[in-house]
Structures are given as structure tokens and as C-alpha cells.
Protein backbone atom coordinates (compact mmCIF):
# COMPACT_ATOMS: atom_id res chain seq x y z
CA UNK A 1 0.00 0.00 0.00
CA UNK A 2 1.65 3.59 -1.27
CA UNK A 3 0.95 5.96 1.46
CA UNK A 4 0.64 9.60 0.28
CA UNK A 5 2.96 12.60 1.72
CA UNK A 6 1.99 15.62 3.13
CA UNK A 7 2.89 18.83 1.55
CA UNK A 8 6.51 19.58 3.57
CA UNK A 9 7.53 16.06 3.75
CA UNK A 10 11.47 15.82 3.53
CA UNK A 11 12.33 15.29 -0.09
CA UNK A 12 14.59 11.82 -0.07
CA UNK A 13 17.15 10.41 -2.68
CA UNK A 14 17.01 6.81 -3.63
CA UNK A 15 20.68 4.60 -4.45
CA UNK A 16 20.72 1.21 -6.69
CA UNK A 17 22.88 -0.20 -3.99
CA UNK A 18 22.51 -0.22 -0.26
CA UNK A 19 24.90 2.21 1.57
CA UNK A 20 25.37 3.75 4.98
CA UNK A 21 25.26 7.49 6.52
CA UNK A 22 26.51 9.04 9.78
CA UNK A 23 26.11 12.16 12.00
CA UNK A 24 27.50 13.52 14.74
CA UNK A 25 24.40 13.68 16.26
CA UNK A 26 23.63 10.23 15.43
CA UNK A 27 25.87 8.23 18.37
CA UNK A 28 26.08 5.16 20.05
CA UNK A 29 26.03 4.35 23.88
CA UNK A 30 30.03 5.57 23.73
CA UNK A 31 29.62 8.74 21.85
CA UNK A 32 30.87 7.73 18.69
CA UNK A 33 28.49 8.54 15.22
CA UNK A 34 26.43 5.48 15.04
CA UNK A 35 25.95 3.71 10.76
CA UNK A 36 22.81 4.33 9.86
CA UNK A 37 21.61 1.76 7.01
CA UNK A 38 20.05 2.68 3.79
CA UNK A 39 18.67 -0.37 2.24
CA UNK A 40 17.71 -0.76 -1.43
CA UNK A 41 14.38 0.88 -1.81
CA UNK A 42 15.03 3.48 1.24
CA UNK A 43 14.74 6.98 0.70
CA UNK A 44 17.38 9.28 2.49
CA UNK A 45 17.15 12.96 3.44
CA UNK A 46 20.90 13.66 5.30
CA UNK A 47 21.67 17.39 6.06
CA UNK A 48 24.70 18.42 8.19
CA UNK A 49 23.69 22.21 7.81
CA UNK A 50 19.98 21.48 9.34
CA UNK A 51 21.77 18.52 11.69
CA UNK A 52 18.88 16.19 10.16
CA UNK A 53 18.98 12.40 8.99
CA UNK A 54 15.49 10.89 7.68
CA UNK A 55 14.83 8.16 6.21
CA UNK A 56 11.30 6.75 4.01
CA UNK A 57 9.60 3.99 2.91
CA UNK A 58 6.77 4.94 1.23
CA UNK A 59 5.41 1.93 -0.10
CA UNK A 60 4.81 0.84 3.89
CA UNK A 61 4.39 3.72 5.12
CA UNK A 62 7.73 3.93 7.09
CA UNK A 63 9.72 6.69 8.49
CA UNK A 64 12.19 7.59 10.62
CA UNK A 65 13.74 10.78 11.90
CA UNK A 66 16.94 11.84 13.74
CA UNK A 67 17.91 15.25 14.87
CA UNK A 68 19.61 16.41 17.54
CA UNK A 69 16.74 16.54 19.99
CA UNK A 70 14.58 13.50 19.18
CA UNK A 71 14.30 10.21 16.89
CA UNK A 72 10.64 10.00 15.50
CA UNK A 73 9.45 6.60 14.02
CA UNK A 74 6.22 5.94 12.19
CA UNK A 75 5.41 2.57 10.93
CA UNK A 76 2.13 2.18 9.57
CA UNK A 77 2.48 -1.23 9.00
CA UNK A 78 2.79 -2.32 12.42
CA UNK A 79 0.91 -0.06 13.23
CA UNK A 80 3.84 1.82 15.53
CA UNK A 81 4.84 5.19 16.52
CA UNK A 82 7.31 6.40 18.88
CA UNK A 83 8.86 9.93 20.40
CA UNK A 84 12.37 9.43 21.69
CA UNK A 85 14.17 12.07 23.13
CA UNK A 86 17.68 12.18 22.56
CA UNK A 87 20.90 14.24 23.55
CA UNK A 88 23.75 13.30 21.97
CA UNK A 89 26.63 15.23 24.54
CA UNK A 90 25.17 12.65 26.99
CA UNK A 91 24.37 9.51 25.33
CA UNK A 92 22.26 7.05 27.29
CA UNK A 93 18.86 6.40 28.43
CA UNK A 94 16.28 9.00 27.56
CA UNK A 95 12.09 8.84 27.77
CA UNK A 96 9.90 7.93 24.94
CA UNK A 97 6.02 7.50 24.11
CA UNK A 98 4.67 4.94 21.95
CA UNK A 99 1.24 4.35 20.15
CA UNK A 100 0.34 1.14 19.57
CA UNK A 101 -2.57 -0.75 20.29
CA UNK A 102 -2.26 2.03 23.06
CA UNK A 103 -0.44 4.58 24.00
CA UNK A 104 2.56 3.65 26.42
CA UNK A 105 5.73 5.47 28.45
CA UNK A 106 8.96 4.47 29.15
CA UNK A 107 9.96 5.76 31.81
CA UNK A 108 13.57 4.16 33.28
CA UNK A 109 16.29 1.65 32.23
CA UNK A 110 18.17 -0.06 34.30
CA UNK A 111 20.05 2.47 36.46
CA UNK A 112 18.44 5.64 34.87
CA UNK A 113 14.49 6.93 34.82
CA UNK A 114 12.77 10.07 34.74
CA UNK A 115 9.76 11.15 35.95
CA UNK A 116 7.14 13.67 34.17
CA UNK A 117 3.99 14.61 32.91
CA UNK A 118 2.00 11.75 31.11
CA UNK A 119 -0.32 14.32 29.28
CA UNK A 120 2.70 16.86 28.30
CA UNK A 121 4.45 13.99 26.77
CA UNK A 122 1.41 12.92 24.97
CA UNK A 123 0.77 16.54 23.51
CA UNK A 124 4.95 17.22 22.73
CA UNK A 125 3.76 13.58 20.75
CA UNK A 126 1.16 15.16 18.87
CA UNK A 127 2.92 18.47 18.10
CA UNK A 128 5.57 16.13 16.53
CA UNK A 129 2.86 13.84 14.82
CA UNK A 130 1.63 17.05 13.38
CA UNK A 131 4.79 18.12 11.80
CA UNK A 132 5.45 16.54 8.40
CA UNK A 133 9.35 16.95 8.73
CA UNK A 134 8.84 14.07 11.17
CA UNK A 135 5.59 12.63 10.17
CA UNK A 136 5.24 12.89 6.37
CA UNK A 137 2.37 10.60 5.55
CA UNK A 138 -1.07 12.11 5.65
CA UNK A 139 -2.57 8.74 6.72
CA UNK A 140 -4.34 9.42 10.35
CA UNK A 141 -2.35 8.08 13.26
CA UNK A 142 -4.48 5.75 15.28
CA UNK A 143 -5.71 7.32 18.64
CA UNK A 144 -4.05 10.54 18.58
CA UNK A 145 -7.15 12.71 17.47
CA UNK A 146 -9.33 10.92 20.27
CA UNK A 147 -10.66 12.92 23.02
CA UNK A 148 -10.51 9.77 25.30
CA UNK A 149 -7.01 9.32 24.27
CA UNK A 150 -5.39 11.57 26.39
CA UNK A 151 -3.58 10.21 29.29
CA UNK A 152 -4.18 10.31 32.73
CA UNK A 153 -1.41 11.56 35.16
CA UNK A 154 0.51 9.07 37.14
CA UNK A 155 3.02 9.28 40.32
CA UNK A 156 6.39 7.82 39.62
CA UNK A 157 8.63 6.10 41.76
CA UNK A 158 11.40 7.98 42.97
CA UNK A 159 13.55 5.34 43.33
CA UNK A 160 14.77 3.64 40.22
CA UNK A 161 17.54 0.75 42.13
CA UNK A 162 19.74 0.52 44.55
CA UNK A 163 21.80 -2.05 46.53
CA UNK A 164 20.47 -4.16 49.70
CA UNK A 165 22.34 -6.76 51.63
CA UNK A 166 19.73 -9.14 54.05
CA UNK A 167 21.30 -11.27 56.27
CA UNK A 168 19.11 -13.89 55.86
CA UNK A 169 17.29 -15.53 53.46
CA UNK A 170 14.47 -13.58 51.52
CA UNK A 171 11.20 -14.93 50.04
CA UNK A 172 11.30 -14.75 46.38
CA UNK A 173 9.45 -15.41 43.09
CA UNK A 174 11.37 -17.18 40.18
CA UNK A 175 9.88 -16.04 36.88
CA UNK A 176 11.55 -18.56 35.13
CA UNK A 177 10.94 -21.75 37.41
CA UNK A 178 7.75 -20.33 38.42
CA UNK A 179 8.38 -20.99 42.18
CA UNK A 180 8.88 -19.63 45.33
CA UNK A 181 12.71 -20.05 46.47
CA UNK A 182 14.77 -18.22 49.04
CA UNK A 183 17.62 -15.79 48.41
CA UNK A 184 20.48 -16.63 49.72
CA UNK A 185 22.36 -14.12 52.28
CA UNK A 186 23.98 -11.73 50.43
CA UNK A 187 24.84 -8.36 48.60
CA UNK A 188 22.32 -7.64 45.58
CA UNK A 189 21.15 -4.80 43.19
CA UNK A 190 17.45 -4.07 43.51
CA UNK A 191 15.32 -2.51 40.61
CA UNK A 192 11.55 -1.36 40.85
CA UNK A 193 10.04 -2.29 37.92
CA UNK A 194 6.34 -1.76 39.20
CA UNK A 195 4.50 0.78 41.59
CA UNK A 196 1.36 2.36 42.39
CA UNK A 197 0.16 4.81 40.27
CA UNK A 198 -1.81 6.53 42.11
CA UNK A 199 1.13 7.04 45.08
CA UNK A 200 4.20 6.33 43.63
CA UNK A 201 4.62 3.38 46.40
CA UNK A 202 6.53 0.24 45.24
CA UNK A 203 4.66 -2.99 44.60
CA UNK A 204 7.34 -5.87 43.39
CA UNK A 205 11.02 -5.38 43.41
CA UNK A 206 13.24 -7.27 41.04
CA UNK A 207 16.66 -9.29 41.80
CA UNK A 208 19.01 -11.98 40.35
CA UNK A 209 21.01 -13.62 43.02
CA UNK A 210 21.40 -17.56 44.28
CA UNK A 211 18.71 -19.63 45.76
CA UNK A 212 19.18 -21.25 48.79
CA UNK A 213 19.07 -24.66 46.81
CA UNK A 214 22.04 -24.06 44.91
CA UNK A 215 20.26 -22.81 41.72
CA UNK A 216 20.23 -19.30 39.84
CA UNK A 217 17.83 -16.82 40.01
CA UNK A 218 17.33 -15.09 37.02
CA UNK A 219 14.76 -12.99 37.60
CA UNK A 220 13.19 -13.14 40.76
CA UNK A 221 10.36 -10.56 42.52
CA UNK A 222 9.99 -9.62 45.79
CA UNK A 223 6.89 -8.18 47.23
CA UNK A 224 7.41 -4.43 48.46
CA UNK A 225 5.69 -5.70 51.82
CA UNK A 226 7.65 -8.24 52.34
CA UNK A 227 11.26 -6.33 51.58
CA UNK A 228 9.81 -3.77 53.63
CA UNK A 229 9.26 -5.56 56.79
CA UNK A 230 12.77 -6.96 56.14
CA UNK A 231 14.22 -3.68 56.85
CA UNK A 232 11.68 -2.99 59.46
CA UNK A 233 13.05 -6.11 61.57
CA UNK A 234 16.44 -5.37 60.83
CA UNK A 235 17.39 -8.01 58.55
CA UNK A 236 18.06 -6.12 55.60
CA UNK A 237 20.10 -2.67 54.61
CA UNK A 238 19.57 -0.97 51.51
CA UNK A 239 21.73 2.24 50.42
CA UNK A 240 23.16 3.49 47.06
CA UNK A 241 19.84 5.12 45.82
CA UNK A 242 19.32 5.83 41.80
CA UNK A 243 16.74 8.13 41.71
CA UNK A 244 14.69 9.49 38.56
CA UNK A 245 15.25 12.90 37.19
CA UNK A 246 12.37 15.22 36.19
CA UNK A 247 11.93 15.55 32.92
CA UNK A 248 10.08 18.23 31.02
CA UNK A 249 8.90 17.27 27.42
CA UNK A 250 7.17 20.61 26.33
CA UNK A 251 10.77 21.77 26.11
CA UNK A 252 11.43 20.15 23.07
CA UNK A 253 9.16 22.34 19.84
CA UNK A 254 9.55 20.24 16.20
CA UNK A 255 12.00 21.84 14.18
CA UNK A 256 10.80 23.18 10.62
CA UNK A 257 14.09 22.25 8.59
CA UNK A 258 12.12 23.30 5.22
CA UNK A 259 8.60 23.54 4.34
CA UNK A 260 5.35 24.08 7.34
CA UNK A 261 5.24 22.85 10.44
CA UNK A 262 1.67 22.53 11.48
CA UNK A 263 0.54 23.26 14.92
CA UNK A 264 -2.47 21.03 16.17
CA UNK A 265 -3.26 20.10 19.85
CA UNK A 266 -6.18 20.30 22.43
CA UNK A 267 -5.64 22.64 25.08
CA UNK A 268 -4.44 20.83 28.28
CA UNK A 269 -3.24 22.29 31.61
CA UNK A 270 0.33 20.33 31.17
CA UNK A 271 2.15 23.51 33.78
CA UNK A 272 -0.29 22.03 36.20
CA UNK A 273 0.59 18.26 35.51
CA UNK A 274 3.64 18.71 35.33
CA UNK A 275 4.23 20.26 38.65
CA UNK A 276 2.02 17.68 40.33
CA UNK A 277 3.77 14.97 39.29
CA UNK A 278 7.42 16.65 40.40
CA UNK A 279 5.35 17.67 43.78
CA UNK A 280 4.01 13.99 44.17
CA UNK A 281 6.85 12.13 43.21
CA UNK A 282 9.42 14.37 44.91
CA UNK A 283 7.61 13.06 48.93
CA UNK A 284 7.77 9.16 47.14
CA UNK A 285 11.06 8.59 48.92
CA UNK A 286 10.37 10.45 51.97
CA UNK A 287 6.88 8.52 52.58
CA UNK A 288 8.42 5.32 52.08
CA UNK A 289 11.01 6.25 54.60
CA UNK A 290 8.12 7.23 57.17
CA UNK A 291 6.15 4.18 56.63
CA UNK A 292 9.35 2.10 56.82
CA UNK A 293 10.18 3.31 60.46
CA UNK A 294 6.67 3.88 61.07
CA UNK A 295 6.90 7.83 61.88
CA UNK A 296 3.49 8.66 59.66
């Protein structure tokens, strides 16, 4: 299915032969200019004066988009779209929003996570979405002109990891075997992977370590009430705190490089989300430290 371009779309050259471009804007996890393939049958747009690489696939409705500030992707086919914000003086982790089936965040990584406004990043989205330097097809993107598709705001953890030692063994749930096992005495890294959305509590935490029967744990969770009383009782320490940065989205605007750059959103009171969510998630740790030693 040819999908047809909106009036501004990047004009793209197509090559008999596949070949590869670089930017250095464009870098890897080390900071070095990452090779961007150009396949047979790929378009490519690659400026240095307006710092912009995009690439298109008309036939399928494919794009994607890298500049300086973010790395747009539509995929029709799929159907899949994504905002990722990017900053390539300090590569690494950095939020995105998807639409899918629905609309999803990412939010942390490991060691690294942010916290923000779930209904700014959906409208920087749709600003983006609206721009044909980084969305050049005219076909509709699903669920992004729905009124019900706006997000609701969310509290974030605070606390991304950390480290914890117990001194004796801890209750935990193998993914993999699909059993309850016992973690073995120990120094571990912890990770949050799952918390209450309405708080910003932790629910499950998430550890590899050895079981207590001589066997690996791969990926093993541990109930928040149950690592909780551990430190209540004394049994377990927990220090070296990664903690999520806030993150503003409406300060990245879609560049026009050439051509319009349309402007199209429903108003939304993102200055007020977005300060609630710093205000809410900034007392996360602070509660949890309360409720821990029971000072409420």
C-alpha cells in the first residue's frame, strides 16, 4: 500500500545499492556517530547544515527521523509510533512515548528513569505527529485525534535501584521456574520495575542472586511488603539510591528544517501536571522512609 505525503515532507534520494550514513548527532552508547543503514528501496534525506537524517519507505508507510533533539518513528504497517528524546553530549537512556494498540511510556532503564507529565508527553507527541518533517504521511495516526485518548497523570517512583544486603534468606518469586525459592544471604542490586500509580509506592522489586538450593535466580520478585518488613526487623540494609530525574517534554518544539510545520493540539493544563507529578513524586522517597520506620 503507497501511502501519500503531506505537503513539507522531507524530499529523499534513492541509491541502486545499499549504503550507509553518519552524524555527529547520530551516536552510540560511547559517543561515537552510530551507521545508519540505507537499504535498497530506502529513501534518504541527510543534512549536516539542518543537523537532520530521515529516512522513508513509502510503499509501507515507514519513516524515521533523527535530529539532535529526538528520533521520530512511524510505521504504519505495524501499526507503531514512537517519540524518543535524545541528547547526543550525553548519550544514554532517555524517555519515549509509543502508540500502539495504546499509548505507552517508558519511563527508566536499568540504572536511569525520569519522571514527568503523562499528558505533556502525549501533547509534545502530537505536536511532533503534526509536523510533516517528522511525520510525512497524511494517513491518520491511530488514537491521537481521540478525546478519550489523552492520558491520565501518574506518580512515579522515585527510586529507580539501589543495593540491599539481608542477612538472611528472603522470600522470592522465580519467573523462570515459576516458584517460590529463598535468596540466599547476600549483597544484591534491587530494581523497581512496578508501583502504584496513584502514590508512587513500590509494589514488586526485582533481583538476580542464588537460591538457597544451589540454583540461579534469574529474575526473581519480591513483594514491596515483604522487603519492607525486612528492613523494618532489621534483617536487611539498603543504600546506594538511583533516583529518577524530572523531565520536562514541552521543552522540546519540532524543528521546521524546510517547508510548514503545522501546529495542532487540544488545550491541556500540562504547567499544572507537570508540577504535580514533580510535587508527588518528589515526597515518594520520603513517605516510604516514614512508613518504613513507622513515623506517619
Amino acid at each position: 500500500m503507497a501511502h501519500r505525503l503531506r505537503q513539507g515532507a522531507p524530499k529523499v534520494d534513492f541509491y541502486g545499492t545499499p549504503r550507509t550514513v553518519s552524524a555527529e548527532w547520530v551516536v552510540d552508547s560511547q559517543g561515537v556517530p552510530s551507521k545508519i543503514n540505507v537499504p535498497v528501496g530506502t529513501g534518504v534525506m541527510h543534512s549536516d547544515e539542518f543537523r537532520i537524517v530521515h529516512l522513508r519507505k513509502d510503499s509501507g508507510g515507514w519513516s524515521r527521523t533523527y535530529t539532535p533533539e529526538v528520533i521520530v518513528t512511524i510505521d504504519h504497517g505495524e501499526p507503531f509510533f514512537e517519540l524518543e528524546f535524545y541528547n547526543p553530549r550525553q548519550p544514554g537512556f532517555m524517555p519515549s512515548i509509543t502508540i500502539g494498540d495504546y499509548i505507552s511510556f517508558r519511563a527508566d532503564n536499568g540504572q536511569e528513569g525520569y519522571t514527568f507529565s503523562n499528558r505533556a508527553m502525549f501533547e509534545t507527541l502530537r505536536a511532533f505527529m503534526a509536523s510533516p518533517v517528522y511525520n510525512p504521511f497524511e494517513t491518520p495516526v491511530p488514537l491521537i485525534d481521540r478525546a478519550d485518548s489523552c492520558p491520565k497523570e501518574d506518580a512515579y517512583c522515585e527510586i529507580v535501584s539501589f543495593r540491599f544486603q539481608n542477612d538472611r534468606p528472603l522470600p522470592v518469586w522465580d519467573r523462570h521456574d515459576k516458584e517460590d525459592v529463598l535468596l540466599v544471604p547476600g549483597v544484591y542490586d534491587g530494581r523497581i520495575p512496578s508501583w502504584n500509580r496513584e502514590t508512587g509506592d513500590p509494589e514488586t522489586l526485582y533481583v538476580r542472586g542464588d537460591n538457597t538450593n544451589g540454583g540461579w535466580i534469574a529474575e526473581g520478585h519480591i513483594k514491596w511488603p515483604v522487603f519492607a518488613n525486612e528492613i523494618r526487623l532489621g534483617h536487611l540494609r539498603w543504600e546506594g539510591f538511583a533516583k529518577r530525574a524530572p523531565f520536562d517534554p514541552l521543552q522540546y518544539k519540532p524543528r521546521a528544517y524546510h517547508g510548514p510545520v503545522a501546529e495542532r493540539g487540544v488545550p491541556v493544563d500540562t504547567e499544572y501536571g507537570t508540577h504535580r507529578s514533580e510535587m508527588r513524586t518528589e515526597s515518594v522517597f520520603s513517605s516510604i522512609m516514614r512508613k518504613l520506620t513507622g513515623k506517619q
